[in-house]
Protein backbone atom coordinates (compact mmCIF):
# COMPACT_ATOMS: atom_id res chain seq x y z
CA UNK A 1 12.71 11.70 1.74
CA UNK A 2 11.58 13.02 5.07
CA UNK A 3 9.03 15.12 3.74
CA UNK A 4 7.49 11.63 2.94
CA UNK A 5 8.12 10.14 5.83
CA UNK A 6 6.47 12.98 8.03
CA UNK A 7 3.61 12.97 5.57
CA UNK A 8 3.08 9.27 5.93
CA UNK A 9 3.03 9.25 9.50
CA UNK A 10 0.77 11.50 9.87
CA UNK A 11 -1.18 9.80 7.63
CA UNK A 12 -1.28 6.88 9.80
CA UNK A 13 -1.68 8.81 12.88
CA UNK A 14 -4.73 9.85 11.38
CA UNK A 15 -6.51 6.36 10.15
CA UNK A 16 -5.16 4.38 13.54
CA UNK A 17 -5.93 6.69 16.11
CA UNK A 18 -8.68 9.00 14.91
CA UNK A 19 -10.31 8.69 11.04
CA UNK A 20 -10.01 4.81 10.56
CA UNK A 21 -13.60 5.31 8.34
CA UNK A 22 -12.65 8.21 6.46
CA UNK A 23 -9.81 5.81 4.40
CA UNK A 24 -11.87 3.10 4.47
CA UNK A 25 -9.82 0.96 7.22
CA UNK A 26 -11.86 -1.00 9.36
CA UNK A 27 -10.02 -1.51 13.13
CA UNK A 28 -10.68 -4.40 15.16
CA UNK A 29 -12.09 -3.79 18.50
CA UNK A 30 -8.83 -3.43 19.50
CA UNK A 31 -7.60 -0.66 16.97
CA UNK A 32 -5.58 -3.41 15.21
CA UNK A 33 -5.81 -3.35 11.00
CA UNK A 34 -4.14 -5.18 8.06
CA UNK A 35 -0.79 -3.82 6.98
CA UNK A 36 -2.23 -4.29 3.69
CA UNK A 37 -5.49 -2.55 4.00
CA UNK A 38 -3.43 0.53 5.39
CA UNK A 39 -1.35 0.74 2.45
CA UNK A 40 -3.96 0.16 -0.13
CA UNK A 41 -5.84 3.53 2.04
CA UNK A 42 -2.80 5.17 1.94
CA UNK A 43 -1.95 5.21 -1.78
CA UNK A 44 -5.94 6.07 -2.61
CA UNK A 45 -5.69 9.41 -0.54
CA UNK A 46 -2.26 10.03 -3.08
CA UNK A 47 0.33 8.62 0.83
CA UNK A 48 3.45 7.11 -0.64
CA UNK A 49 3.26 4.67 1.71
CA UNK A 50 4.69 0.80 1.07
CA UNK A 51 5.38 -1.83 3.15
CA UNK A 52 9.67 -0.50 3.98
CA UNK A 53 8.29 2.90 4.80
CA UNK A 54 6.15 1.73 7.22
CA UNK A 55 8.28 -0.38 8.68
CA UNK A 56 10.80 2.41 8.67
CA UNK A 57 7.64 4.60 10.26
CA UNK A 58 7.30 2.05 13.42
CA UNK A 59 10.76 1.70 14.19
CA UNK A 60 12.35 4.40 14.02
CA UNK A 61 9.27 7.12 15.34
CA UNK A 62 10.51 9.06 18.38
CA UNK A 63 7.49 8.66 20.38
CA UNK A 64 6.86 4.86 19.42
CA UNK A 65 3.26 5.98 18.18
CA UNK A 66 3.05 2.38 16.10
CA UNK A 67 3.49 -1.29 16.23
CA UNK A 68 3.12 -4.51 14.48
CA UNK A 69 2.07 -7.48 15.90
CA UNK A 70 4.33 -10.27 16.25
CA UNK A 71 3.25 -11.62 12.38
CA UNK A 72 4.45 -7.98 11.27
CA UNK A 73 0.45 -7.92 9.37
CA UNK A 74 -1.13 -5.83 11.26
CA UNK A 75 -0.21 -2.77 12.64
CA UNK A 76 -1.82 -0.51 15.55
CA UNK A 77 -1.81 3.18 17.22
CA UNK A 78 0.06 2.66 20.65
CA UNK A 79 -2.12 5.14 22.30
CA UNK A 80 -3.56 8.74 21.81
CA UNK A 81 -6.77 7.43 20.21
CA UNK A 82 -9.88 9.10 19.65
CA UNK A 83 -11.91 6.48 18.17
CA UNK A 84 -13.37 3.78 20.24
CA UNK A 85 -11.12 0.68 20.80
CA UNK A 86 -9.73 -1.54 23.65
CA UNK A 87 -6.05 -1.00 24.32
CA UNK A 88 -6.29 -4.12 26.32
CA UNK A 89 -3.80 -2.94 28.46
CA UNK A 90 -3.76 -4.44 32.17
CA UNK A 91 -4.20 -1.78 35.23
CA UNK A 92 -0.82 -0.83 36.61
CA UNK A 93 0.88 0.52 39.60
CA UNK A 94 2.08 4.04 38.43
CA UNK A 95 5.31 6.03 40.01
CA UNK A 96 4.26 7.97 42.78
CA UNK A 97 4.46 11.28 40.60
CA UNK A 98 3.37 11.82 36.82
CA UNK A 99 3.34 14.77 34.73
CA UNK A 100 1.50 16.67 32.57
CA UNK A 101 2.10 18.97 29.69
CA UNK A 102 -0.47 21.19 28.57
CA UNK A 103 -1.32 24.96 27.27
CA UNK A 104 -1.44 27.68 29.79
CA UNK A 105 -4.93 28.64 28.22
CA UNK A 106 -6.10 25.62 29.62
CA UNK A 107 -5.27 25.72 33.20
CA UNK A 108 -8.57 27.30 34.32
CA UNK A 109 -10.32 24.70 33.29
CA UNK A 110 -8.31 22.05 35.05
CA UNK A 111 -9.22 24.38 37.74
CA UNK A 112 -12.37 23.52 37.75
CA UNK A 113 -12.40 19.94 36.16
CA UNK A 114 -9.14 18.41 36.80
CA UNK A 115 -7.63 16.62 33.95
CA UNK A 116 -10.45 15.13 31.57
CA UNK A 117 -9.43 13.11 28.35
CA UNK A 118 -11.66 15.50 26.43
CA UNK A 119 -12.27 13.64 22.64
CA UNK A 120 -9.28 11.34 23.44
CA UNK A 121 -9.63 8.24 25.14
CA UNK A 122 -7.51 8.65 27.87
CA UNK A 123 -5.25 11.59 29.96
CA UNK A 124 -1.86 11.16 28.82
CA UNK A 125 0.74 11.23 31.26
CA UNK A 126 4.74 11.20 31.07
CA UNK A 127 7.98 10.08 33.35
CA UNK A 128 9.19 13.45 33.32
CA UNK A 129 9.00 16.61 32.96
CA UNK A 130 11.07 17.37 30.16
CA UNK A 131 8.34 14.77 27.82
CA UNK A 132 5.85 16.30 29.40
CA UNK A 133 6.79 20.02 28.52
CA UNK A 134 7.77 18.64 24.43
CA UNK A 135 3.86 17.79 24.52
CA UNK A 136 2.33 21.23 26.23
CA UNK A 137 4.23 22.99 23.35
CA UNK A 138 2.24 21.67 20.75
CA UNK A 139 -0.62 23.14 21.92
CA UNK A 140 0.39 26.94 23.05
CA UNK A 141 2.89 28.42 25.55
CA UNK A 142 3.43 24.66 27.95
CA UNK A 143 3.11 24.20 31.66
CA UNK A 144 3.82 20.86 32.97
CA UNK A 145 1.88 19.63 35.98
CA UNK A 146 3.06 17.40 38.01
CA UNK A 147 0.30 14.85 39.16
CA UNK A 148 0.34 12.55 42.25
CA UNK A 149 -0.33 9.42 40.32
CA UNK A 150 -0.02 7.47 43.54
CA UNK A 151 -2.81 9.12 45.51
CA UNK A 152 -4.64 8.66 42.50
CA UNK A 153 -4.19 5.27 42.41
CA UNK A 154 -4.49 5.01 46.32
CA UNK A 155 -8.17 6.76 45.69
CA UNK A 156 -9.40 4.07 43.09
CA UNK A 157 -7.95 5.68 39.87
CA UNK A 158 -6.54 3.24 37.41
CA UNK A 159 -3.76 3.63 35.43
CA UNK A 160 -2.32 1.65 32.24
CA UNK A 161 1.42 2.15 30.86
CA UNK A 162 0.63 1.85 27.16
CA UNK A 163 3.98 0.28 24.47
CA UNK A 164 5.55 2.99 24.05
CA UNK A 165 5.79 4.44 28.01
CA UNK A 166 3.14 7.00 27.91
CA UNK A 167 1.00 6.25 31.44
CA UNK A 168 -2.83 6.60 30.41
CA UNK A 169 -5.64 7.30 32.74
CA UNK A 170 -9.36 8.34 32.53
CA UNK A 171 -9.24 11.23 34.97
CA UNK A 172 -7.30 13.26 37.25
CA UNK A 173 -9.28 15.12 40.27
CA UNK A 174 -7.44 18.24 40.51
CA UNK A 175 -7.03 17.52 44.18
CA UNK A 176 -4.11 15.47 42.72
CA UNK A 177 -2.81 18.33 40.53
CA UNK A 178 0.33 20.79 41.69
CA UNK A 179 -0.83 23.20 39.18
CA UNK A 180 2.72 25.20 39.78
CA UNK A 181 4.34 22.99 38.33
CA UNK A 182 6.93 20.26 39.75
């Protein structure tokens, strides 16, 4: 049973946040799509996916990658998206301090570029370190940088806390960065 439930959300990982056309699912300009019309995609690519699993998916998923709206018929990515769509999330005043997990192998580069959202949409930024080390490992051996969201802020940077508590941003400077860690 978990094996399904890891394949499915992956699945829909996949369609809401970066492949939407590849299944098929059209998302609205805000990333929002029928709960029907991801199902339907799901079982064509072979997904056990039905209506309880995804409900199961959205509820009970650690990082709170997925939510319905308040009709429970459509369903969106909370964040982390590649393709082109409107969060419609309000600016915000972030803490005074962010952080940042990433790869070692790519701390040159924020050396010279600061933090860019690269083929994502936005810079994704955590509460605390611990989060923000669970994310570096995913992509090699993790640093976490700690970022001085407030200056950033302060300096005309905005900032958007997405539904599930990831803080999201276009750009970092790496002026702002204390690439040592915090």
């Amino acid at each position: 049973m978990r094996d399904k439930i890891v394949r499915a959300s992956k699945f829909i990982g996949l369609v809401l946040r970066h492949q939407p056309q590849k299944f098929g699912v059209v998302l609205d300009d805000n990333g929002w799509t029928s709960v029907d019309s991801l199902i339907v995609a799901a079982r064509a690519a072979d997904v056990p996916l039905g209506l309880a699993t995804l409900q199961r998916i959205v509820a009970e998923n650690v990082k709170q990658r997925f939510c319905f709206n308040d009709d429970g018929d459509r369903v969106w990515a909370n964040q982390g998206n590649s393709v082109n769509v409107d969060l419609a999330l309000a600016p915000r005043l972030p803490p005074p301090v962010l952080f940042h997990g990433t790869a070692t192998r790519f701390i040159n580069a924020i050396r010279a570029e600061g933090l860019c959202h690269q083929s994502w949409r936005h810079v994704h930024l955590s509460v605390d370190a611990t989060t923000a080390a669970k994310v570096g490992l995913r992509h090699g051996k993790s640093v976490v940088l700690q970022i001085r969201a407030g200056e950033v802020q302060a300096a005309g940077g905005l900032f958007f806390l997405s539904d599930n508590g990831a803080w999201l941003t276009e750009y970092v400077p790496v002026v702002y960065i204390d690439l040592d860690g915090p």
